[in-house]
C-alpha atoms as a PDB file:
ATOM      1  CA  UNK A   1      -3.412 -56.182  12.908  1.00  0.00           C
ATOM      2  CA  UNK A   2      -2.647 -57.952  16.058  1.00  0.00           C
ATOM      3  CA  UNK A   3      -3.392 -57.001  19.308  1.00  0.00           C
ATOM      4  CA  UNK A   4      -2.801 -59.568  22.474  1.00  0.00           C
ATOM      5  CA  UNK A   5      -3.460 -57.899  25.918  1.00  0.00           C
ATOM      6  CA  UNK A   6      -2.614 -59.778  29.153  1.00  0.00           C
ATOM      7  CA  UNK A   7      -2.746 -63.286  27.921  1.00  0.00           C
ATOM      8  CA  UNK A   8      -2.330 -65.733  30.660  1.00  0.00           C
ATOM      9  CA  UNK A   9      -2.130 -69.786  29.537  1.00  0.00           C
ATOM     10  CA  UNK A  10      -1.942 -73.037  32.222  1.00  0.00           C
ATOM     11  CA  UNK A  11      -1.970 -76.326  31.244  1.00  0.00           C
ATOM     12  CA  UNK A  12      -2.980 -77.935  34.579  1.00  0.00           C
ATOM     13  CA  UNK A  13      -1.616 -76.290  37.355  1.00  0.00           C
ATOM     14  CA  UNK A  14       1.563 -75.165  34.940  1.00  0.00           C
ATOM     15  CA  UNK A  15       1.213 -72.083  33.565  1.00  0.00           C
ATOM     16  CA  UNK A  16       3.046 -71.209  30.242  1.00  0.00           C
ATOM     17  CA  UNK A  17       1.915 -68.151  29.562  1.00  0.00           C
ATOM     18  CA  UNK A  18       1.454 -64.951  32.418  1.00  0.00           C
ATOM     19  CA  UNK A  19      -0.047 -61.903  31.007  1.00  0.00           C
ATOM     20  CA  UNK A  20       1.707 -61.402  27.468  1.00  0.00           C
ATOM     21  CA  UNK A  21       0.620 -58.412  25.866  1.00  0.00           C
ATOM     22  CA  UNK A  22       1.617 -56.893  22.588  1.00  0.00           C
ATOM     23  CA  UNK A  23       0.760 -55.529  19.258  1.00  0.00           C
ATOM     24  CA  UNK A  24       1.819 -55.839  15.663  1.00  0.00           C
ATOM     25  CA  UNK A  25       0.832 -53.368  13.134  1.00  0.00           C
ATOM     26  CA  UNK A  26       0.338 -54.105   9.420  1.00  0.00           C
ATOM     27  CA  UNK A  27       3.318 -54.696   7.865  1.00  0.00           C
ATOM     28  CA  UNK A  28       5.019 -55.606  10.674  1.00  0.00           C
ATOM     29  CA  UNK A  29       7.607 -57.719  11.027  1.00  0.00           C
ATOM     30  CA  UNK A  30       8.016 -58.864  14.883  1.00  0.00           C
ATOM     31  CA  UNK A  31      10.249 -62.198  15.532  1.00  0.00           C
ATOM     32  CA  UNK A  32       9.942 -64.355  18.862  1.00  0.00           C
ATOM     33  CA  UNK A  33      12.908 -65.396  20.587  1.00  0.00           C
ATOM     34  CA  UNK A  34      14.187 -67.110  23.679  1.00  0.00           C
ATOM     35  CA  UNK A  35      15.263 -70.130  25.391  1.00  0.00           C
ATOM     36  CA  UNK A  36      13.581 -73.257  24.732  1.00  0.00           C
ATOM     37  CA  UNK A  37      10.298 -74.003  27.188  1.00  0.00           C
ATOM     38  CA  UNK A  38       9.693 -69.589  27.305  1.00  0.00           C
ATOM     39  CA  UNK A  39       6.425 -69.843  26.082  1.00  0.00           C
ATOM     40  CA  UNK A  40       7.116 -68.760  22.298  1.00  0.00           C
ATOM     41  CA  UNK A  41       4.944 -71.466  20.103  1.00  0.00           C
ATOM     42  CA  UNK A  42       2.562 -71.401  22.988  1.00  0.00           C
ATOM     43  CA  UNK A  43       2.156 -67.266  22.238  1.00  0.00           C
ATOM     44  CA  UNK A  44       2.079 -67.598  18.468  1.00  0.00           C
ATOM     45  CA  UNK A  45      -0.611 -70.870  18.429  1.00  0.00           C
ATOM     46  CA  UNK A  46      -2.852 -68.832  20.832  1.00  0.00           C
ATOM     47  CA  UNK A  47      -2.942 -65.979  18.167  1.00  0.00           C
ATOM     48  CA  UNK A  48      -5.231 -67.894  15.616  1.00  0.00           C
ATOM     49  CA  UNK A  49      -6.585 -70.146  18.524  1.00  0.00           C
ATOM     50  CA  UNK A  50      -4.683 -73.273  17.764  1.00  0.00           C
ATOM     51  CA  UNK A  51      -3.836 -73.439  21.336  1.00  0.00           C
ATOM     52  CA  UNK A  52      -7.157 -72.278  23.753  1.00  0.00           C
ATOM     53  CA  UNK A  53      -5.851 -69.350  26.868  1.00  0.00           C
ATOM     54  CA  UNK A  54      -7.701 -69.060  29.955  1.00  0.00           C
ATOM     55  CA  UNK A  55      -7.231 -65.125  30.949  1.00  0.00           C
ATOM     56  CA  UNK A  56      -6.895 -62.058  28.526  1.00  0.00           C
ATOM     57  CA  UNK A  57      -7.771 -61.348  25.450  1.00  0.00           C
ATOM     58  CA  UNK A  58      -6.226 -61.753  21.508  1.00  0.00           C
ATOM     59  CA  UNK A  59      -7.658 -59.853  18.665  1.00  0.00           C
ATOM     60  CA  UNK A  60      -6.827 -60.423  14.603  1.00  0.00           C
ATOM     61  CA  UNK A  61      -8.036 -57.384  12.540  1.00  0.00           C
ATOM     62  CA  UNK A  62     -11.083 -56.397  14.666  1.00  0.00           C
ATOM     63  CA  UNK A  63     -12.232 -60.132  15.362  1.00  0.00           C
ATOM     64  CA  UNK A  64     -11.771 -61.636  18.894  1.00  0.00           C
ATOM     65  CA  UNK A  65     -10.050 -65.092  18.909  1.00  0.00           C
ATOM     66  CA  UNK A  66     -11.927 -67.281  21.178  1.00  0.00           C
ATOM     67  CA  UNK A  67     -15.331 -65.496  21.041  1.00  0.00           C
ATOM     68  CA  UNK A  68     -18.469 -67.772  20.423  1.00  0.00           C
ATOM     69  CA  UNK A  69     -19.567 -65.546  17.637  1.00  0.00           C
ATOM     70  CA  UNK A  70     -16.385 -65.163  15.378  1.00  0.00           C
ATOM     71  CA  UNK A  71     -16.232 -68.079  12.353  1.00  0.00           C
ATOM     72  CA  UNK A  72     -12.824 -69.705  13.721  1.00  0.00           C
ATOM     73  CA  UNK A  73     -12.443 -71.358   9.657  1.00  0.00           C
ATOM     74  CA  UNK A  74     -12.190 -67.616   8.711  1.00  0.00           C
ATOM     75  CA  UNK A  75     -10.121 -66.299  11.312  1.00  0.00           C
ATOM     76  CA  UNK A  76      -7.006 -69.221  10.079  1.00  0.00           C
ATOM     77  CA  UNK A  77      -8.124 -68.939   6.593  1.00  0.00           C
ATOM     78  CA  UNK A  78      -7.121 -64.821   7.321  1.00  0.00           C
ATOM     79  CA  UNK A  79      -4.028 -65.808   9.528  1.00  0.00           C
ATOM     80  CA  UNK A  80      -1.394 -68.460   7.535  1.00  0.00           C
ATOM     81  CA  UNK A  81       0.585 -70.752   9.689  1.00  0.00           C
ATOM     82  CA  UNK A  82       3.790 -72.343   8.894  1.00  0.00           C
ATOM     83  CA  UNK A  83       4.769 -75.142  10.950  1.00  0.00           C
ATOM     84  CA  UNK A  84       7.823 -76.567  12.294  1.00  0.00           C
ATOM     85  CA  UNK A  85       7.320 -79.976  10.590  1.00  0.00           C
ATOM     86  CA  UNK A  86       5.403 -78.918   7.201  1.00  0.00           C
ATOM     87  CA  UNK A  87       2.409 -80.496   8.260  1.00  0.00           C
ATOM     88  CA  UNK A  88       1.655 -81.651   4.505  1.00  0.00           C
ATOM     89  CA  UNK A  89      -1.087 -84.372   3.461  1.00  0.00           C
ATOM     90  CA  UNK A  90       1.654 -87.115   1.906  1.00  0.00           C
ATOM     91  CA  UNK A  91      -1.374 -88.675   0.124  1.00  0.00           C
ATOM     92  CA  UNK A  92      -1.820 -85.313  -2.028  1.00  0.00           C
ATOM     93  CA  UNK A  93       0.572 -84.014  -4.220  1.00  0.00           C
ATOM     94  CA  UNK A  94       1.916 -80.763  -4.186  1.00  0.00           C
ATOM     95  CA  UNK A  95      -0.554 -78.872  -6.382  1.00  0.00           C
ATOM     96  CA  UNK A  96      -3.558 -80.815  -4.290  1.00  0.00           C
ATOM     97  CA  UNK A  97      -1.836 -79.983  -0.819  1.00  0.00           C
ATOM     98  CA  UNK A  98      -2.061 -76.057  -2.248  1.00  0.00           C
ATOM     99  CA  UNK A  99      -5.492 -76.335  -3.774  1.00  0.00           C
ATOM    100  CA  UNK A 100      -7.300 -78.530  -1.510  1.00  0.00           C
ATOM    101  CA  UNK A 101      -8.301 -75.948   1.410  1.00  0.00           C
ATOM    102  CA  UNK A 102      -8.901 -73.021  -1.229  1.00  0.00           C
ATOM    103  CA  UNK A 103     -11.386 -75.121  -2.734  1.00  0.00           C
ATOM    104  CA  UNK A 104     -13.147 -75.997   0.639  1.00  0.00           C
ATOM    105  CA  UNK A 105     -13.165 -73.213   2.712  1.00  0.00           C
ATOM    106  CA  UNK A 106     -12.983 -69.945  -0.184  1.00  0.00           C
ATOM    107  CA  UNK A 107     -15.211 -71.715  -2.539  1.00  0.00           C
ATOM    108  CA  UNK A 108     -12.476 -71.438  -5.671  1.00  0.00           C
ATOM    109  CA  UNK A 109     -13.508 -73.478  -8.444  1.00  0.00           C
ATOM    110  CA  UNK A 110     -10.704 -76.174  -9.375  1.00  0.00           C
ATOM    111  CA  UNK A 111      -9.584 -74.446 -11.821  1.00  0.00           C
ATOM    112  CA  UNK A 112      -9.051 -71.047 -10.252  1.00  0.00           C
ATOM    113  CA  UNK A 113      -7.333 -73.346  -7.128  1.00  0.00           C
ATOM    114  CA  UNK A 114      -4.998 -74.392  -9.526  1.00  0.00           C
ATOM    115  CA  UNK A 115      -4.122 -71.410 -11.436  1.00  0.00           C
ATOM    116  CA  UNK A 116      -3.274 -69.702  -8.107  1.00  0.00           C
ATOM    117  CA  UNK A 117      -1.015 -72.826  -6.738  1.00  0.00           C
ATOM    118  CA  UNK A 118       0.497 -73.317  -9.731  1.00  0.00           C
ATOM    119  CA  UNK A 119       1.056 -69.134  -9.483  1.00  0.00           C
ATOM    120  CA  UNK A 120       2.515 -69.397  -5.891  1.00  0.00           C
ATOM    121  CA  UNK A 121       4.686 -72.664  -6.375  1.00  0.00           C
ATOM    122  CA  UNK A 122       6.129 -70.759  -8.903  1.00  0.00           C
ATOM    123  CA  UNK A 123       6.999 -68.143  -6.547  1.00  0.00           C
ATOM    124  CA  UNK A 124       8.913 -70.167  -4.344  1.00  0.00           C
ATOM    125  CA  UNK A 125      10.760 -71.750  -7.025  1.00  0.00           C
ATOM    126  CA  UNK A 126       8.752 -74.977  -7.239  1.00  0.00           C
ATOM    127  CA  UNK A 127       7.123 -75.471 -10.235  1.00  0.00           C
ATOM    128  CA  UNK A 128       8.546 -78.377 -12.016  1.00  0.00           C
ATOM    129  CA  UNK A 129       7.763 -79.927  -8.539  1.00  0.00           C
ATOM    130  CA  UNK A 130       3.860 -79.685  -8.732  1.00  0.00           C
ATOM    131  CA  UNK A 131       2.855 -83.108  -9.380  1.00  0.00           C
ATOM    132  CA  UNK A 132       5.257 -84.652  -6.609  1.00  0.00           C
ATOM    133  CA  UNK A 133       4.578 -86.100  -3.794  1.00  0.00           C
ATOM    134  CA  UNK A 134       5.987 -84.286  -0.419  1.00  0.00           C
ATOM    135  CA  UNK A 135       8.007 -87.684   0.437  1.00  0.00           C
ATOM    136  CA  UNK A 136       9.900 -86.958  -2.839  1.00  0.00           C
ATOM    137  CA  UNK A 137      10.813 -83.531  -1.398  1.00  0.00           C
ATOM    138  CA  UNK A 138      13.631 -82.514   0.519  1.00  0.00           C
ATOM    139  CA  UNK A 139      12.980 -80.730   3.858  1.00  0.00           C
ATOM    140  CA  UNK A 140      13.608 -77.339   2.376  1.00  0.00           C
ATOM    141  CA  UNK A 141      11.515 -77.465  -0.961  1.00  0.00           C
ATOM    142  CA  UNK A 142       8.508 -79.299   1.665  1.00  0.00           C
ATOM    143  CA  UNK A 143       8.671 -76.174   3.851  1.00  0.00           C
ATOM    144  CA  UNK A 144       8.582 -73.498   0.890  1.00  0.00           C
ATOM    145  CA  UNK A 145       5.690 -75.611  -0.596  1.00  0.00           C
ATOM    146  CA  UNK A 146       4.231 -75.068   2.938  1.00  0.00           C
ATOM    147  CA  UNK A 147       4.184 -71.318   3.013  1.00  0.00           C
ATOM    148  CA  UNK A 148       2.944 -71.544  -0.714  1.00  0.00           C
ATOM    149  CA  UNK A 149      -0.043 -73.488   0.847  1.00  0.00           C
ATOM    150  CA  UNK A 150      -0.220 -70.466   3.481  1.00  0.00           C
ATOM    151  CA  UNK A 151      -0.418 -67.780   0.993  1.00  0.00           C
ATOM    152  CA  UNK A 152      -3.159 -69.304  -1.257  1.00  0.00           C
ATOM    153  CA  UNK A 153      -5.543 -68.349   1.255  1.00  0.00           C
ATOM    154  CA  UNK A 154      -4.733 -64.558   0.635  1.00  0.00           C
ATOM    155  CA  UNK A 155      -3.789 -64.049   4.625  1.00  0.00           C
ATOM    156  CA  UNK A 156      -3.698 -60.618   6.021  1.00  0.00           C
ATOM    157  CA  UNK A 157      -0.667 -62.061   8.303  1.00  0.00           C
ATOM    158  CA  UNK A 158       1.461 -64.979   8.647  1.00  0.00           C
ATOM    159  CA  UNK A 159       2.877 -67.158  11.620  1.00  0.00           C
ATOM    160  CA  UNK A 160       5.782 -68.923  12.000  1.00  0.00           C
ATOM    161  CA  UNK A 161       6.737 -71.529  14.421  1.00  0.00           C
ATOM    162  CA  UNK A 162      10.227 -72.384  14.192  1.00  0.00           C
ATOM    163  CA  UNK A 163      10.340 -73.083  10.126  1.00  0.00           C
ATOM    164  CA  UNK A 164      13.239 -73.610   9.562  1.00  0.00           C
ATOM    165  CA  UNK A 165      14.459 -75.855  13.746  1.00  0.00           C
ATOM    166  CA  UNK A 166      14.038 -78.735  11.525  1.00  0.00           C
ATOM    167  CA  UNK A 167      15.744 -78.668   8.423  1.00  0.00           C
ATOM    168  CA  UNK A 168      19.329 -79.224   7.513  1.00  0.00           C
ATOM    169  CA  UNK A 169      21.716 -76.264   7.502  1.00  0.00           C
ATOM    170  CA  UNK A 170      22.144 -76.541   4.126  1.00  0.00           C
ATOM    171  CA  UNK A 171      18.147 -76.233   3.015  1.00  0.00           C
ATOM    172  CA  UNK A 172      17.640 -72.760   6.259  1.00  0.00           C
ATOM    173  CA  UNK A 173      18.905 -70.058   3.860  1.00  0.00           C
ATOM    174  CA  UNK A 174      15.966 -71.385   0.670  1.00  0.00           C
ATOM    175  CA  UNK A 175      13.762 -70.868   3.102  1.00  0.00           C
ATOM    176  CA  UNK A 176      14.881 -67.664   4.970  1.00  0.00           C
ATOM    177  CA  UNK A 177      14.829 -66.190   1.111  1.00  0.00           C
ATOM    178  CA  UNK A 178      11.394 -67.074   0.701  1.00  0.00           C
ATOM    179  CA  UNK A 179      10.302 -65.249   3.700  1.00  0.00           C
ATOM    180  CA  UNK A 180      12.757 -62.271   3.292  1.00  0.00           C
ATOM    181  CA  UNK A 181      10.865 -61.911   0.163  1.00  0.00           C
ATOM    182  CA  UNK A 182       7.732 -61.614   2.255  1.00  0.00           C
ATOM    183  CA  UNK A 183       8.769 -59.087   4.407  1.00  0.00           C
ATOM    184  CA  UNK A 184      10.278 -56.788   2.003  1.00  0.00           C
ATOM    185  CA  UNK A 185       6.580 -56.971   0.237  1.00  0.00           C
ATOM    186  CA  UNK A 186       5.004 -56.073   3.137  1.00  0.00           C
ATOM    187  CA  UNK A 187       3.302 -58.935   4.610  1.00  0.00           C
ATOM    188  CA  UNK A 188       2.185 -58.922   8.248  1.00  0.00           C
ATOM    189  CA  UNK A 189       4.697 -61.666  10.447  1.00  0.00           C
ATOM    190  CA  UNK A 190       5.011 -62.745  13.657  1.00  0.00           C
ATOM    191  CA  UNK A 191       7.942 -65.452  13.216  1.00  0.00           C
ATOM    192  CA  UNK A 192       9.180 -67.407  16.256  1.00  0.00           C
ATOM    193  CA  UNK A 193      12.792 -68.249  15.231  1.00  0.00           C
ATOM    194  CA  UNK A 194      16.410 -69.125  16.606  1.00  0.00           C
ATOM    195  CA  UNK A 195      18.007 -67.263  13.335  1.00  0.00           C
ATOM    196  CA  UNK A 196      19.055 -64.278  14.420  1.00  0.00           C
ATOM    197  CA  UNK A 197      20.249 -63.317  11.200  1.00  0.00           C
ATOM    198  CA  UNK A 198      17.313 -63.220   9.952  1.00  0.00           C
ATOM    199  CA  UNK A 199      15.633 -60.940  13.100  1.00  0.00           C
ATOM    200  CA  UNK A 200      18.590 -58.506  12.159  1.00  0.00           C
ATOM    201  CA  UNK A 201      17.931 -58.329   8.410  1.00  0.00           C
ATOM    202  CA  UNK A 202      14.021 -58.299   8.303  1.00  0.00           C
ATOM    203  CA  UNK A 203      12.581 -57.803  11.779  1.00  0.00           C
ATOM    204  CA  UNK A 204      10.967 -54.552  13.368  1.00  0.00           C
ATOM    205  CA  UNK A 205      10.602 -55.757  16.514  1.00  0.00           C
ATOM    206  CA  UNK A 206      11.956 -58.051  18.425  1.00  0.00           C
ATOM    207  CA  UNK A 207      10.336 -59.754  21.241  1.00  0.00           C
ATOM    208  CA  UNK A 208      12.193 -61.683  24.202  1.00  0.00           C
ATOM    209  CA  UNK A 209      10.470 -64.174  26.165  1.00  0.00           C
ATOM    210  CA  UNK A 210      11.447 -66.253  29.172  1.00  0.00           C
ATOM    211  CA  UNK A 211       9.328 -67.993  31.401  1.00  0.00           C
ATOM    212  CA  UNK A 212       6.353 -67.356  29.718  1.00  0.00           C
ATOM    213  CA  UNK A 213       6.538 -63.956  30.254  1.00  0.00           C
ATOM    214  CA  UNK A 214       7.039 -61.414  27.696  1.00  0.00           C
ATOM    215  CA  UNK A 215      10.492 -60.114  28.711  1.00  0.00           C
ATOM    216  CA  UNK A 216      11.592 -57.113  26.091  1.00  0.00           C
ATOM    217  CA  UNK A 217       9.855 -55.617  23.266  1.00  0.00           C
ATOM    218  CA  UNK A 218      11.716 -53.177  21.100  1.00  0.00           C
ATOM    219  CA  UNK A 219      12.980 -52.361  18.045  1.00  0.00           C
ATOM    220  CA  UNK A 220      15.685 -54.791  16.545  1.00  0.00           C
ATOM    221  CA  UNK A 221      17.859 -52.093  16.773  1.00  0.00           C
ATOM    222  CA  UNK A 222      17.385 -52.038  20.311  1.00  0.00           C
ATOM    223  CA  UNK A 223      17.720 -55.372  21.421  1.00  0.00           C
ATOM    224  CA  UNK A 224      20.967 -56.119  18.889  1.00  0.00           C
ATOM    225  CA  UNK A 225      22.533 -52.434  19.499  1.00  0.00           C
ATOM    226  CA  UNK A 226      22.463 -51.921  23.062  1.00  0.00           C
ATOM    227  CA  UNK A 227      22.311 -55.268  25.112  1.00  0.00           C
ATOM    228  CA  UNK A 228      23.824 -53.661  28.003  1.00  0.00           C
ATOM    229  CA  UNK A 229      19.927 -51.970  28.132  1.00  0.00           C
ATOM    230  CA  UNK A 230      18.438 -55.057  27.946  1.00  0.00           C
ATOM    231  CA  UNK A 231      17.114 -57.344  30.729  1.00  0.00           C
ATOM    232  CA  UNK A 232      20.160 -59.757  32.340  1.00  0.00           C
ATOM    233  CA  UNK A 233      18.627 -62.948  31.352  1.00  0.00           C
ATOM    234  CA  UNK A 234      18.409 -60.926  27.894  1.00  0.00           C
ATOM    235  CA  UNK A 235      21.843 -60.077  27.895  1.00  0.00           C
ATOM    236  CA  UNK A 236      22.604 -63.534  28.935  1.00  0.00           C
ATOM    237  CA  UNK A 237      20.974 -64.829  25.513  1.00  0.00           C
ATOM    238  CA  UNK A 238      22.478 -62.570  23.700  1.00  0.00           C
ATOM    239  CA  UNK A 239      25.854 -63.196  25.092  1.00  0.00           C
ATOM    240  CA  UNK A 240      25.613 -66.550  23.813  1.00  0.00           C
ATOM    241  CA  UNK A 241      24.121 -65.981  20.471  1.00  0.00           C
ATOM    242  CA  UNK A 242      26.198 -63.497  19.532  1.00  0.00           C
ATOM    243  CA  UNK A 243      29.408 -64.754  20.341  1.00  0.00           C
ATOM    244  CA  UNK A 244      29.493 -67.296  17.489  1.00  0.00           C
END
């Protein structure tokens, strides 16, 4: 579903990314971990071109991100992306913030755009909430309307960048349920997260990154089970993590 082969990034004479390469199948569930600065929003934004990269190449079910000749609108209609900070219109409310880009870039009719938000606020346990506005939402309920908004674009795959870095630890576990949910339905993830939790309940894969360099890519059962295998400044992250 996702193929990125020696993917090399620089902003100036800094480079954040050197030659990442990996794949994630359909159905996969891969999360992205490591210290803060390794390059892991960087990765994840270059995947649906959100963030340009000079060297290599990055491929979303058969089309080439980057290439003159692939209809970028398309490519992030294909790929959801849940941000950090929600990223909502506050001037819409939250049946508008679902139905707005369904309407403009699939060509629903507004009635079909709403019969599918109303469908997927349900989902996530938001219904009596539709004719808010985010401001009236609590961090939690404001990211699970956000995925919502992902899914009604029918996306083979979904990113994550950090979802849940910025919410109170009270409001992490409605949204880790939400996207639990997801993976045991089979959806497509590539989720760049601190909860290791959730890497050891959902994940496939796991893949470290420090520096910008890709660093270990295994199984979870891998990375979690045997960290005297891993990398030292894996072990040294895991050391820390898992000692709490």
């Amino acid at each position: 579903m996702i193929d990125i082969e020696q993917v090399s990034k620089w902003y100036g004479a800094f480079q954040v990314l050197t030659d990442c390469t990996t794949t994630v199948r359909k159905g996969e569930v891969v999360v992205v971990c490591g210290p803060s600065g390794s390059g892991k929003s960087t990765l994840i934004k270059c995947v649906n071109a959100l963030e340009p990269f000079q060297k290599g190449r990055i491929r979303v079910d058969g089309m080439t991100v980057g290439d003159a000749k692939v209809n970028m609108n398309r490519l992030r209609s294909r790929v959801g992306m849940v941000f950090q900070h929600f990223e909502l219109f506050p001037h819409l409310s939250i049946e508008q913030n679902l139905s707005i880009a369904q309407c403009k870039v699939l060509g629903r009719s507004p009635a079909e755009a709403r019969e599918k938000s109303l469908a997927l606020l349900a989902r996530v346990g938001l219904s009596a909430h539709s004719h808010k506005y985010p401001i009236q939402l609590s961090g939690g309920q404001q990211q699970r309307v956000a995925i919502a908004r992902a899914l009604a674009m029918d996306p083979i795959a979904m990113l994550f960048d950090e979802p849940t870095s910025a919410l109170d630890p009270e409001m992490v576990n409605e949204v880790l349920d939400v996207m639990v949910e997801l993976a045991r339905e089979g959806m497509t993830m590539m989720c760049v997260t601190h909860e290791m939790g959730f890497a050891r309940k959902v994940a496939d894969r796991v893949i470290f990154m420090d520096r910008g360099q890709i660093v270990e890519d295994c199984a979870k059962e891998e990375f979690f089970g045997k960290p005297d295998q891993r990398s030292d400044r894996a072990q040294q992250f895991l050391s820390k993590i898992l000692a709490h």
